[in-house]
Structure formats: C-alpha cells, structure tokens
ModelCIF file with pLDDT and N, C-alpha, C, O atoms, coordinates in Angstrom:
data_MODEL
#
_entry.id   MODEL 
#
_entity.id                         1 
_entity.type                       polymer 
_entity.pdbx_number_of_molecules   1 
#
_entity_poly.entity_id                      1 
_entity_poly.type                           'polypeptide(L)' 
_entity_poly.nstd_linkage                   no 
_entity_poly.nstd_monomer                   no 
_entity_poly.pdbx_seq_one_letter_code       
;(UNK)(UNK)(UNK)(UNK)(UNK)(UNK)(UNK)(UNK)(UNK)(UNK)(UNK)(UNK)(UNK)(UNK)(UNK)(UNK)
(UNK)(UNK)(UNK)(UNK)(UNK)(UNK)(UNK)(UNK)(UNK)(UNK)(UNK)(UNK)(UNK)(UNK)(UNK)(UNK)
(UNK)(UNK)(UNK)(UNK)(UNK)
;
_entity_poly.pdbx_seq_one_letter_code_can   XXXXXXXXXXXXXXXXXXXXXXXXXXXXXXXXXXXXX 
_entity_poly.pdbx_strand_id                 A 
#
loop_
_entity_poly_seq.entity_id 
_entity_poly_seq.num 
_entity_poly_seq.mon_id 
_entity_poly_seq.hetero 
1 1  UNK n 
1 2  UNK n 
1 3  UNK n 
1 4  UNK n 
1 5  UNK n 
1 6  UNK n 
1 7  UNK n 
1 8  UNK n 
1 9  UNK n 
1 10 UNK n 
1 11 UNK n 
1 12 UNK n 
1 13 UNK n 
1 14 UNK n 
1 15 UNK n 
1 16 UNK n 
1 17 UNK n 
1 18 UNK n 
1 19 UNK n 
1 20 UNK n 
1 21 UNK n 
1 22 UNK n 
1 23 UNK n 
1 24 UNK n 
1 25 UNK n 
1 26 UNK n 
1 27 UNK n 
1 28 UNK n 
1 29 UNK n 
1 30 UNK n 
1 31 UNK n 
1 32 UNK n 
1 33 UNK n 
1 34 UNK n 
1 35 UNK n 
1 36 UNK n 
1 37 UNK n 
#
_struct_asym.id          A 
_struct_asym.entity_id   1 
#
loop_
_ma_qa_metric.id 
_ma_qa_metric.mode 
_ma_qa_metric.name 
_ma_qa_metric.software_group_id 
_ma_qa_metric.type 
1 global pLDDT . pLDDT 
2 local  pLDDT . pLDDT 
#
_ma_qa_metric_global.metric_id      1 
_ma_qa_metric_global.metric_value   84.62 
_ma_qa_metric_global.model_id       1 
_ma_qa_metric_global.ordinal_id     1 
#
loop_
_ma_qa_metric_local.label_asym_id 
_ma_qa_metric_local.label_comp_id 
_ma_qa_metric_local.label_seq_id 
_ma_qa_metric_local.metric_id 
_ma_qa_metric_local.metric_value 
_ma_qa_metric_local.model_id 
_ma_qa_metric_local.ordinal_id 
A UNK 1  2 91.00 1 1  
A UNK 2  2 91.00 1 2  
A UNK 3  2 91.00 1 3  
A UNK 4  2 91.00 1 4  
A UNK 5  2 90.00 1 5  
A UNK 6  2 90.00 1 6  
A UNK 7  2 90.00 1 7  
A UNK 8  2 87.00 1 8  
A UNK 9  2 86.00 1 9  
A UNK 10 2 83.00 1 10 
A UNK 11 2 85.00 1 11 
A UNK 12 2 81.00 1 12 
A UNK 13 2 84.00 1 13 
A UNK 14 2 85.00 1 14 
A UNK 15 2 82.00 1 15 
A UNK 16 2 82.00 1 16 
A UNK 17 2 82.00 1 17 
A UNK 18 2 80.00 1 18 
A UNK 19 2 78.00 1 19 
A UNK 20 2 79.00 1 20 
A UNK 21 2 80.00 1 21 
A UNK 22 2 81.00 1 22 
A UNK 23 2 83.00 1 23 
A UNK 24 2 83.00 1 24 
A UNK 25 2 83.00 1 25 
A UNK 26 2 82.00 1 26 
A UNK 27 2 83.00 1 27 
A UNK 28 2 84.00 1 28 
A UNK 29 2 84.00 1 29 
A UNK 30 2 84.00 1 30 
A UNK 31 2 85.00 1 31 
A UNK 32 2 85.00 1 32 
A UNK 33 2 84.00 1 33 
A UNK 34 2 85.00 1 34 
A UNK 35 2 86.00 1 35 
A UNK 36 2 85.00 1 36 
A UNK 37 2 86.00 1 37 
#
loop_
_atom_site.group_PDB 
_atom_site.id 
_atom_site.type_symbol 
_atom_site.label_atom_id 
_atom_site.label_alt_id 
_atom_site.label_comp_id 
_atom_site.label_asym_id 
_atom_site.label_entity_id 
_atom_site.label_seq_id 
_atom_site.pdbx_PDB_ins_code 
_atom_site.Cartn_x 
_atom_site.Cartn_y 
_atom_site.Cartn_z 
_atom_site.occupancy 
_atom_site.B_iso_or_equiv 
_atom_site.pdbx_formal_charge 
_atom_site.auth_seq_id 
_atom_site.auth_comp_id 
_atom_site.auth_asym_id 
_atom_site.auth_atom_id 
_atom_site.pdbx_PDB_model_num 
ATOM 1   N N  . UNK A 1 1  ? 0.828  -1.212 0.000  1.00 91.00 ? 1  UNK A N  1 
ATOM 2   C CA . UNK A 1 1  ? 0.000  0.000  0.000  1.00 91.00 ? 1  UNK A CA 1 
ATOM 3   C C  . UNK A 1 1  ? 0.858  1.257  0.000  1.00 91.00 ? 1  UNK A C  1 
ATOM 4   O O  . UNK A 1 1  ? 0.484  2.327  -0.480 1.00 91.00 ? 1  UNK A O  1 
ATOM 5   N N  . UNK A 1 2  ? 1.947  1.062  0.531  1.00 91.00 ? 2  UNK A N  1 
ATOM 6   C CA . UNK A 1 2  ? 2.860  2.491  0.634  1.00 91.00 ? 2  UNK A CA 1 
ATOM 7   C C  . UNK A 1 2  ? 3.866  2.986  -0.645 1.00 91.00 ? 2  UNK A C  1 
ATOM 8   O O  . UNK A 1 2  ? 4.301  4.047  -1.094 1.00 91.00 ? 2  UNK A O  1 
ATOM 9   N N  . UNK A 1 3  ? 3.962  1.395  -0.967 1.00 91.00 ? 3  UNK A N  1 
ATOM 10  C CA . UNK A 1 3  ? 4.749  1.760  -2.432 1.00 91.00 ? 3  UNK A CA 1 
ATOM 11  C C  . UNK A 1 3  ? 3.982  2.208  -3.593 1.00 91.00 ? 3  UNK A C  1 
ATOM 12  O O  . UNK A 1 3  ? 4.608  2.741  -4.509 1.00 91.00 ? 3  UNK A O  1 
ATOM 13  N N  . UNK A 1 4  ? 2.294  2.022  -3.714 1.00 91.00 ? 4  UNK A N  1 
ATOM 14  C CA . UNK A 1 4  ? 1.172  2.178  -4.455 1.00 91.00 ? 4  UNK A CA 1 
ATOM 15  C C  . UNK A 1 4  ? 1.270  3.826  -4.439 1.00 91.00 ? 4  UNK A C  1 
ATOM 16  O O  . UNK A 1 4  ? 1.373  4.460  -5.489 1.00 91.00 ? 4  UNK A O  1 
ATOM 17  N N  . UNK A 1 5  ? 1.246  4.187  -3.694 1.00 90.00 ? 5  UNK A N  1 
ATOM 18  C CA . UNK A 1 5  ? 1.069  5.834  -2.744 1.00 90.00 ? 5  UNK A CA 1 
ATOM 19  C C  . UNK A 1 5  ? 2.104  6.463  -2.984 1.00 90.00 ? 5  UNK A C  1 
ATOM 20  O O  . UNK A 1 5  ? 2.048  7.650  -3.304 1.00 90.00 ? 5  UNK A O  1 
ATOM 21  N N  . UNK A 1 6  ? 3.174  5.849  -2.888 1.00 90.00 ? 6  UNK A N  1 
ATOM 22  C CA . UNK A 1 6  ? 4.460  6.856  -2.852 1.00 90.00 ? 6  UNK A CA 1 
ATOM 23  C C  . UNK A 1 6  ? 5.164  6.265  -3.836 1.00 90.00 ? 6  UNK A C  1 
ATOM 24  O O  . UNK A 1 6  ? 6.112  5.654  -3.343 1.00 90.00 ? 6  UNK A O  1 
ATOM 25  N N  . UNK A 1 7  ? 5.115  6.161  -5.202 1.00 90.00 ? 7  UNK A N  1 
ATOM 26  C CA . UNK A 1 7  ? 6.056  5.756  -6.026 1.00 90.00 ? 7  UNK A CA 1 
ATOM 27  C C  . UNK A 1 7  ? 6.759  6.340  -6.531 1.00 90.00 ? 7  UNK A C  1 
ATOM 28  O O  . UNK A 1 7  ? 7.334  6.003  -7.566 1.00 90.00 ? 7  UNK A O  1 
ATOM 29  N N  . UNK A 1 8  ? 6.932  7.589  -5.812 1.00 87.00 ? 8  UNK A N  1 
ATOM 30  C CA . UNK A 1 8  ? 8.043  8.470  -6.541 1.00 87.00 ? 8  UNK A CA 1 
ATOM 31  C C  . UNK A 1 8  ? 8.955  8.502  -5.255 1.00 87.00 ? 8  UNK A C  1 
ATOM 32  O O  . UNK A 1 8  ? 9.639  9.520  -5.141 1.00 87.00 ? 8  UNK A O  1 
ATOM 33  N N  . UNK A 1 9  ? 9.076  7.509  -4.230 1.00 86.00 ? 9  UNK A N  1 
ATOM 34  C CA . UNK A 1 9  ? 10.330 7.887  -3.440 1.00 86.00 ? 9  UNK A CA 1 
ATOM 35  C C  . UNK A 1 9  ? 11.489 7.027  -3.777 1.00 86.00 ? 9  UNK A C  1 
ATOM 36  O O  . UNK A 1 9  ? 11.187 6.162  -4.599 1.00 86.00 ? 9  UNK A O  1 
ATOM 37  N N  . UNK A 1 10 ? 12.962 6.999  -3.315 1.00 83.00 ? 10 UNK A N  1 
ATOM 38  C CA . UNK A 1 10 ? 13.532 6.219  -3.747 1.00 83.00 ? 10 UNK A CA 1 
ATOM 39  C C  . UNK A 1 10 ? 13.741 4.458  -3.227 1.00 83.00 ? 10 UNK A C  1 
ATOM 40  O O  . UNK A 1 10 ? 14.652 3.998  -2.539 1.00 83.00 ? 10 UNK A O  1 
ATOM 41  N N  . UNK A 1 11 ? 12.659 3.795  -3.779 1.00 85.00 ? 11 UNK A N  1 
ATOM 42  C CA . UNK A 1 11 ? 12.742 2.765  -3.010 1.00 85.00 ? 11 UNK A CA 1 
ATOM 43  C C  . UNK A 1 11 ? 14.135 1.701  -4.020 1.00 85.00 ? 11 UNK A C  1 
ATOM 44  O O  . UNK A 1 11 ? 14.373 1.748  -5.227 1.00 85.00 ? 11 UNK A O  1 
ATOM 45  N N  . UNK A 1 12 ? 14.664 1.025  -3.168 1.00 81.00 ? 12 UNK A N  1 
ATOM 46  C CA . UNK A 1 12 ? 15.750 0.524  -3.202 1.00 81.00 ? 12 UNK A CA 1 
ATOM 47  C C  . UNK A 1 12 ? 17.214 0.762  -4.117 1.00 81.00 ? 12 UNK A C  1 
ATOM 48  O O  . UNK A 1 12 ? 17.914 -0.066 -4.700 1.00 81.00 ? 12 UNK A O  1 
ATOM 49  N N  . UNK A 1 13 ? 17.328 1.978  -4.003 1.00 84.00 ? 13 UNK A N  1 
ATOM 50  C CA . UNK A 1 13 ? 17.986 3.368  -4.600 1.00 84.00 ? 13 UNK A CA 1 
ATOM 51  C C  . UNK A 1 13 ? 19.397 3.112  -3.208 1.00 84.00 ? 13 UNK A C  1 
ATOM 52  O O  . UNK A 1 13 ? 19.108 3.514  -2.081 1.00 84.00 ? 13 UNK A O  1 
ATOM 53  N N  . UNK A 1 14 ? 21.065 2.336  -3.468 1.00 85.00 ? 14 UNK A N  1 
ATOM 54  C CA . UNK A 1 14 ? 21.913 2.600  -2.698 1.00 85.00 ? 14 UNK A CA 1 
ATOM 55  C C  . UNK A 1 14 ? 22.335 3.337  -2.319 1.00 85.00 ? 14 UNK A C  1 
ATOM 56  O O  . UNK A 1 14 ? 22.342 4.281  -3.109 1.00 85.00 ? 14 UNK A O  1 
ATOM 57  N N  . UNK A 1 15 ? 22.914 3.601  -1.159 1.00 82.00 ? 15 UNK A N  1 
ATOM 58  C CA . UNK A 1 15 ? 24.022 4.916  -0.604 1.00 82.00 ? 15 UNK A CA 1 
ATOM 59  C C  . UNK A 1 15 ? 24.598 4.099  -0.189 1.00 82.00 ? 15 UNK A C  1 
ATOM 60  O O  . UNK A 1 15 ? 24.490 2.950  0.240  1.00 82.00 ? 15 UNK A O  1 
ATOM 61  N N  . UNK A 1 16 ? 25.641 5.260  -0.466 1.00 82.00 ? 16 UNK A N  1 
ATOM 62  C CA . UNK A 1 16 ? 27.154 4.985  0.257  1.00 82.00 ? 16 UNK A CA 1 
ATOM 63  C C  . UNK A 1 16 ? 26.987 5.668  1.777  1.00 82.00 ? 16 UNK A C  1 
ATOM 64  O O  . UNK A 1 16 ? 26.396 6.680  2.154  1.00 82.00 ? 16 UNK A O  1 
ATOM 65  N N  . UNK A 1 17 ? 27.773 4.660  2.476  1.00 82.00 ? 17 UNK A N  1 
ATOM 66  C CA . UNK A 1 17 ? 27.841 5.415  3.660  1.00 82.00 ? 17 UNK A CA 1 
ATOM 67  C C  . UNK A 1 17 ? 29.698 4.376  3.754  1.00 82.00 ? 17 UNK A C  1 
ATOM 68  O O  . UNK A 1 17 ? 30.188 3.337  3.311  1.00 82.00 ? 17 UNK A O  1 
ATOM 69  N N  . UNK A 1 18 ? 30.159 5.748  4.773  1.00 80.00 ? 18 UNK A N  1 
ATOM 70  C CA . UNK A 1 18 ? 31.528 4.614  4.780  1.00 80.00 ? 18 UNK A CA 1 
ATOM 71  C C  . UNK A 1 18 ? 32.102 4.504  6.797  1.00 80.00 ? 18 UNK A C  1 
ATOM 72  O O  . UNK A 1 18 ? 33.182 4.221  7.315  1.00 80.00 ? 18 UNK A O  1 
ATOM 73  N N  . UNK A 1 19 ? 30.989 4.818  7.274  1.00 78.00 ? 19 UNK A N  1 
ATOM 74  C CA . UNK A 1 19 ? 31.349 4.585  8.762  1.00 78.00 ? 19 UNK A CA 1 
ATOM 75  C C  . UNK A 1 19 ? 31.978 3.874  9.076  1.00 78.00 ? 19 UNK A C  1 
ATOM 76  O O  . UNK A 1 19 ? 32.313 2.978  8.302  1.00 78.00 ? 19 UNK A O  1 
ATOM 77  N N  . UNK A 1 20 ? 32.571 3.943  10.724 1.00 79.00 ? 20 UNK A N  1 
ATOM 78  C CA . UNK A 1 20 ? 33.362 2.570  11.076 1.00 79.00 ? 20 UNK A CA 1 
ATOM 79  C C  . UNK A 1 20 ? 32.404 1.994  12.100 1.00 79.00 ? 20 UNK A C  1 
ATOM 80  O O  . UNK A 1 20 ? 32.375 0.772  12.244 1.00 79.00 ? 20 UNK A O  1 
ATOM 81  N N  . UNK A 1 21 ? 31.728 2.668  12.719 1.00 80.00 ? 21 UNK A N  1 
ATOM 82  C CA . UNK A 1 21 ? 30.866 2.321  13.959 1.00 80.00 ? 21 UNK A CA 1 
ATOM 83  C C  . UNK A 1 21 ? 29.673 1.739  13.641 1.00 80.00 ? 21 UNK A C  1 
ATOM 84  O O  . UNK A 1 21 ? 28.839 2.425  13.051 1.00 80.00 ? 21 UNK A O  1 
ATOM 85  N N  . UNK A 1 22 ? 29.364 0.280  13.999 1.00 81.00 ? 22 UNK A N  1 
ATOM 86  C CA . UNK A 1 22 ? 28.232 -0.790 13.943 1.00 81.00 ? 22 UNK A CA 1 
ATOM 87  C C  . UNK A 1 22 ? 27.127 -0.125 14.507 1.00 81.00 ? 22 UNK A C  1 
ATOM 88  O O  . UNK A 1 22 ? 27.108 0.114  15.714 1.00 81.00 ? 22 UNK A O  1 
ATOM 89  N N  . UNK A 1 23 ? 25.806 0.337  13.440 1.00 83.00 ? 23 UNK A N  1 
ATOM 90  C CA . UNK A 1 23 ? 24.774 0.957  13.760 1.00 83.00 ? 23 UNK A CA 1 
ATOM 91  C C  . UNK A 1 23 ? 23.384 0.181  13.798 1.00 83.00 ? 23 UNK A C  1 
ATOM 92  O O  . UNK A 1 23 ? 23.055 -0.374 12.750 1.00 83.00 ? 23 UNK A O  1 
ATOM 93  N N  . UNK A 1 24 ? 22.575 0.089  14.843 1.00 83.00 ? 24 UNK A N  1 
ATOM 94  C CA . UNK A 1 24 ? 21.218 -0.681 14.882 1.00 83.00 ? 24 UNK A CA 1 
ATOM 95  C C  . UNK A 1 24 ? 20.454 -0.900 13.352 1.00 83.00 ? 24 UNK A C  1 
ATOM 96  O O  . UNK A 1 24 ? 20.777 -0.391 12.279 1.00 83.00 ? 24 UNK A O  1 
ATOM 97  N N  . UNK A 1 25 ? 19.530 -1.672 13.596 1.00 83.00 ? 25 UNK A N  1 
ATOM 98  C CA . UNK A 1 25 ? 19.384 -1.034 11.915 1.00 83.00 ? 25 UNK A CA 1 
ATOM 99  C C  . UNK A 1 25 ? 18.254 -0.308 12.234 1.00 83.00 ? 25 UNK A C  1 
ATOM 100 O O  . UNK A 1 25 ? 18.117 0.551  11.364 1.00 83.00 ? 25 UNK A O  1 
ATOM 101 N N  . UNK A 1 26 ? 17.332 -0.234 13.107 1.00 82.00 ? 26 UNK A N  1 
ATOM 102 C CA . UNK A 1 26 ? 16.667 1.073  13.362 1.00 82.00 ? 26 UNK A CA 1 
ATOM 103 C C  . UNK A 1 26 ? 17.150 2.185  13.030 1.00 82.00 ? 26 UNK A C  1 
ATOM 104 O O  . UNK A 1 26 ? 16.685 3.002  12.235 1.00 82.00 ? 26 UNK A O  1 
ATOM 105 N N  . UNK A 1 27 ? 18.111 2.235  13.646 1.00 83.00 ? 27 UNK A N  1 
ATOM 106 C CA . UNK A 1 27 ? 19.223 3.445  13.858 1.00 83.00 ? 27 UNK A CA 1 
ATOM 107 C C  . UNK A 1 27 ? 19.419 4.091  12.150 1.00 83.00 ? 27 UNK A C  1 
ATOM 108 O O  . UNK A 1 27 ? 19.072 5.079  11.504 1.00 83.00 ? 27 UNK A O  1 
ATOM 109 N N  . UNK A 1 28 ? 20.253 2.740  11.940 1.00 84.00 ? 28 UNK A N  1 
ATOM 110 C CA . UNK A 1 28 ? 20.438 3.100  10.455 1.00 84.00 ? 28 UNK A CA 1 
ATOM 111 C C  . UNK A 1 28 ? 19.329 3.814  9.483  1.00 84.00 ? 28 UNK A C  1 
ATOM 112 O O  . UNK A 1 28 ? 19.286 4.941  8.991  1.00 84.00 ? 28 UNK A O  1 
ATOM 113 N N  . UNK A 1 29 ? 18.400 2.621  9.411  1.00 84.00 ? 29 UNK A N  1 
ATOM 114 C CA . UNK A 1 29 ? 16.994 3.600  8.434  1.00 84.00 ? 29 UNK A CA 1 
ATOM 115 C C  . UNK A 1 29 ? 16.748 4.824  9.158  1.00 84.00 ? 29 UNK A C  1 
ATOM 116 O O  . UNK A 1 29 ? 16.286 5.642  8.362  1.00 84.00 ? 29 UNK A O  1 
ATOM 117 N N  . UNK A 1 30 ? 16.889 5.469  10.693 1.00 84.00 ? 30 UNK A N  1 
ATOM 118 C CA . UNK A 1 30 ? 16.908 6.561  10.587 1.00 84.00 ? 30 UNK A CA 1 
ATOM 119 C C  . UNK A 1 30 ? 17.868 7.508  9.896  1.00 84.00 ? 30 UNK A C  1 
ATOM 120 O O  . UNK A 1 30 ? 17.659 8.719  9.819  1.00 84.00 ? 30 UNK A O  1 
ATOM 121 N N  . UNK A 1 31 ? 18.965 6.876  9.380  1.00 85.00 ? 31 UNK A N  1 
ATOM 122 C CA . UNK A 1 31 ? 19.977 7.710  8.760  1.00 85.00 ? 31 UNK A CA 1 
ATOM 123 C C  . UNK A 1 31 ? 20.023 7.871  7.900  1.00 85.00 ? 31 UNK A C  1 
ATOM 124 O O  . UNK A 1 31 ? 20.407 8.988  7.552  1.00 85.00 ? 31 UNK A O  1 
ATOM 125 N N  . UNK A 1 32 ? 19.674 6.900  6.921  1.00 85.00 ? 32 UNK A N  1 
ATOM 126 C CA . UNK A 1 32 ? 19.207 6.990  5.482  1.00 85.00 ? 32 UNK A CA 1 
ATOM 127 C C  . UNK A 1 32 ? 18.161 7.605  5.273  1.00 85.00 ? 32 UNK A C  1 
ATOM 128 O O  . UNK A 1 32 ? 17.976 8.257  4.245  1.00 85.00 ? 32 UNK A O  1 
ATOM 129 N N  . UNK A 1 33 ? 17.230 7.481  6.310  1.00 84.00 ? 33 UNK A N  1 
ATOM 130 C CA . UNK A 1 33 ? 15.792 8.729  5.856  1.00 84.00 ? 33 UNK A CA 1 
ATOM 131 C C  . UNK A 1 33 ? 16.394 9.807  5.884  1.00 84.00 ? 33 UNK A C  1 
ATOM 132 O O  . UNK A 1 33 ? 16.287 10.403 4.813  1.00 84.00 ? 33 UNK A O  1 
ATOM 133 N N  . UNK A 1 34 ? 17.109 10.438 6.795  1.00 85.00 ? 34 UNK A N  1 
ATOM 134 C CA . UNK A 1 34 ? 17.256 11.402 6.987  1.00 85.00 ? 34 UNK A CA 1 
ATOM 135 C C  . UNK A 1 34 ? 18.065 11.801 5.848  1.00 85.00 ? 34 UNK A C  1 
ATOM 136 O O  . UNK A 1 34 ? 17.710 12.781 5.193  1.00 85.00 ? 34 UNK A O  1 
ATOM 137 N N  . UNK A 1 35 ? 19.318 11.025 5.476  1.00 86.00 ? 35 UNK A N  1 
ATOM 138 C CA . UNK A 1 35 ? 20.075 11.333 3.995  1.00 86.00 ? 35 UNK A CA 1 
ATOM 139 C C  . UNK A 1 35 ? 18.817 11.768 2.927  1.00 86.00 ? 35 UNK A C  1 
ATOM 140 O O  . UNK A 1 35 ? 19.075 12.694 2.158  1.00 86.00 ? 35 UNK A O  1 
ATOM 141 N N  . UNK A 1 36 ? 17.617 11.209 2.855  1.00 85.00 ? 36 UNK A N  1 
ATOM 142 C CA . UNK A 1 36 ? 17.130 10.996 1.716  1.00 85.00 ? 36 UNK A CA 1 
ATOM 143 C C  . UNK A 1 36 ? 16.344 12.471 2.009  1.00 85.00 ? 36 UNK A C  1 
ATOM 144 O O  . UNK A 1 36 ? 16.135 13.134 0.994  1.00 85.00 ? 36 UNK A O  1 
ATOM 145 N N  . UNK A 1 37 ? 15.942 12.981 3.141  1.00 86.00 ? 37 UNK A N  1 
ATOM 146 C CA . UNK A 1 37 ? 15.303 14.279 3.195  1.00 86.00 ? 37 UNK A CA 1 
ATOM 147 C C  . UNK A 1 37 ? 16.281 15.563 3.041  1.00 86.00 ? 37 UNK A C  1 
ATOM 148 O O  . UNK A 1 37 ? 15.816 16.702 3.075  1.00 86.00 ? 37 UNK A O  1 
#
C-alpha cells in the first residue's frame, strides 16, 4: 500500500555510507531517511 502511494520515493535506490561504527538497523533507516530528506 505504501509503495502504491508513494512511487516516486527512492525505493531501493543505494548509498554509500563509509562509517566505522556498527549501527542498529533502526538506527540506520533513521539515517538513510534522513540522507534521503
């Protein structure tokens, strides 16, 4: 239903990220949302 609705976001679209520090993956998708806003 969300991909129906929102098909103009970037769904499975990579980033680079090059950290060293092991991030939740909660954590993470907050970081990538936030990259993506």
């Amino acid at each position: 239903a969300l991909h129906a609705r929102r098909p103009d976001l970037a769904w499975g679209t990579p980033e680079r990220v090059s950290g060293e520090r092991p991030t939740e993956m909660g954590d993470a998708v907050t970081a990538l949302q936030e990259l993506a806003d």
